[in-house]
Protein backbone atom coordinates (compact mmCIF):
# COMPACT_ATOMS: atom_id res chain seq x y z
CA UNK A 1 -26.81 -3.25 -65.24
CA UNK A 2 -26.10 -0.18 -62.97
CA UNK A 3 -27.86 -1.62 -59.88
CA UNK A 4 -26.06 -4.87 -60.03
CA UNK A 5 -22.51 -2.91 -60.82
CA UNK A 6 -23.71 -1.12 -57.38
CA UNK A 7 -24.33 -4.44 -55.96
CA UNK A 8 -21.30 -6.02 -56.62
CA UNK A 9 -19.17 -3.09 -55.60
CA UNK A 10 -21.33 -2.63 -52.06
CA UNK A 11 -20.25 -6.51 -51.77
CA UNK A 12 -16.63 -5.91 -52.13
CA UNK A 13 -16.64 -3.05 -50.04
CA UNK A 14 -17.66 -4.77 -46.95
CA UNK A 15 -15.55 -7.55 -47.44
CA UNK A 16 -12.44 -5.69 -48.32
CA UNK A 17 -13.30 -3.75 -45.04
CA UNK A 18 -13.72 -6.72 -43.10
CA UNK A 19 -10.76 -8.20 -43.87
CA UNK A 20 -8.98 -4.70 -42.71
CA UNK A 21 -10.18 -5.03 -39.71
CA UNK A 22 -8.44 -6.74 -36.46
CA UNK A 23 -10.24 -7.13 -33.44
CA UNK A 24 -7.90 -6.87 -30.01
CA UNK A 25 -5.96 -10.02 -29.26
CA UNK A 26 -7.68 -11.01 -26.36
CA UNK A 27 -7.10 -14.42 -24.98
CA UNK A 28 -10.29 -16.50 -23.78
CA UNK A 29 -10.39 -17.25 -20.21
CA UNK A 30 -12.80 -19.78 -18.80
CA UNK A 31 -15.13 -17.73 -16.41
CA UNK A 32 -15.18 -21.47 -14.51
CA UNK A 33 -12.67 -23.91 -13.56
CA UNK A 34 -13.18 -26.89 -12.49
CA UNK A 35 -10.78 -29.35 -10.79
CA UNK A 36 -7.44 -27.78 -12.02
CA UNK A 37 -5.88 -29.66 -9.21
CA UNK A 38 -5.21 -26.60 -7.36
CA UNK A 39 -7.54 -26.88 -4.61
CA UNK A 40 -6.77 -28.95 -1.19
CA UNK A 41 -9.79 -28.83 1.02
CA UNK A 42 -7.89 -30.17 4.52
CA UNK A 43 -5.21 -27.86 3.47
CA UNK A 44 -7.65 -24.88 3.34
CA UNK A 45 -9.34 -25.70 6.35
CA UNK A 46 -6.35 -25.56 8.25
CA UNK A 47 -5.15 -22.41 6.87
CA UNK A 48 -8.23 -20.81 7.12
CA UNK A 49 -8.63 -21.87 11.12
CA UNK A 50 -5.21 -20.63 10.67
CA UNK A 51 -5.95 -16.79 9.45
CA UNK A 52 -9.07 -16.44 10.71
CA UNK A 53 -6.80 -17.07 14.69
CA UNK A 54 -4.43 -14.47 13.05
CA UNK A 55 -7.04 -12.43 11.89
CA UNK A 56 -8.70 -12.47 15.81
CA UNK A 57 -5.71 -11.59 17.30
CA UNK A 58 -4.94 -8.60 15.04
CA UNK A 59 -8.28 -7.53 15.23
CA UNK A 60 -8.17 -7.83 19.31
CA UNK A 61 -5.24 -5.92 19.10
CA UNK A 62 -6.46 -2.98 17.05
CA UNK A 63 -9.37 -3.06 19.78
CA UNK A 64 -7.08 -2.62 22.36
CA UNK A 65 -4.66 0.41 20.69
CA UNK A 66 -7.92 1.92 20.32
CA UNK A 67 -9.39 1.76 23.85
CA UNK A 68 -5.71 2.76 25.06
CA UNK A 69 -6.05 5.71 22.78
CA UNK A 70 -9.63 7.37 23.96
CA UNK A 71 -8.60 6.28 27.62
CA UNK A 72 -5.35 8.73 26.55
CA UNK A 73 -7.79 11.49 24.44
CA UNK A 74 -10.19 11.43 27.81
CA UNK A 75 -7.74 12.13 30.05
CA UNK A 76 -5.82 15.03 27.88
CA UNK A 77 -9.44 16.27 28.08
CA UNK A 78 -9.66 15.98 31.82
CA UNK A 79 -6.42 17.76 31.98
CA UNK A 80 -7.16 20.32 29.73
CA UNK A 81 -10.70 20.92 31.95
CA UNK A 82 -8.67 21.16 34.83
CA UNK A 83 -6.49 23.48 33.55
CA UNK A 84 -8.85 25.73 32.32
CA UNK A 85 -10.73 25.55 35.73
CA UNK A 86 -7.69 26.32 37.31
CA UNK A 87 -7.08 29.70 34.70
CA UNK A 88 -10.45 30.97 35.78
CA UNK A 89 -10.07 30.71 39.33
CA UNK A 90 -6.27 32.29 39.06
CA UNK A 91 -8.83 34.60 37.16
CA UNK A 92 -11.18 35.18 39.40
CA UNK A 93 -8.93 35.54 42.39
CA UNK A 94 -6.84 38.36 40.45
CA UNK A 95 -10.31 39.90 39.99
CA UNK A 96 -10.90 39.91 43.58
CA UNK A 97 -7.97 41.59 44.48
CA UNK A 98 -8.08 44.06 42.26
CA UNK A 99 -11.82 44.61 43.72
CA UNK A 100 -10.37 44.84 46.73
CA UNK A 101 -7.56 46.99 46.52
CA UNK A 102 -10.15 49.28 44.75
CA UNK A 103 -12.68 49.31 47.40
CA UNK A 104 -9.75 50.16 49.87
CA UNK A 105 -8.55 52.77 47.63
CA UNK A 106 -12.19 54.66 48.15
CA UNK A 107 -12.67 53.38 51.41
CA UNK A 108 -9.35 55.97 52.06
């Protein structure tokens, strides 16, 4: 008698927990859908020649603002090299002349 009074009460466990529980209320949606009347192939094709011209120019575009902008970087760089070169021949010159006025200051 005890086993089947263990039985019985395992059973309506499980169901009485079953019915407690509630899953998420998730709504099924088809992972496929076909013809939903949605879908114009001449239309597409048009747009498409459409975006993909838009996307060409924009892309051509970007091209160009970035050759504009390394032609810009190189010559800040060319202009920064010649104003360096510039510093160390200011520099160099200064140096002279201060050899020089030394040497004449001995040569005295």
């Amino acid at each position: 008698m005890r086993p089947i009074f263990l039985l019985s009460t395992v059973i309506a466990l499980s169901i009485l927990t079953g019915c407690t529980y509630q899953p998420a209320r998730i709504t099924s949606v088809p992972a496929i859908v076909i013809d939903d009347d949605r879908y114009d192939r001449a239309y597409d094709r048009e747009d498409d020649e459409d975006r993909w011209e838009r996307r060409r120019e924009r892309e051509e575009e970007r091209w160009e603002r970035e050759r504009e902008r390394r032609e810009e970087a190189r010559e800040r760089a060319e202009e920064r090299w010649e104003r360096r070169r510039e510093r160390r021949e200011d520099m160099h010159d200064d140096w002279e002349d201060r050899r020089d006025d030394w040497e004449d200051r001995w040569d005295d």
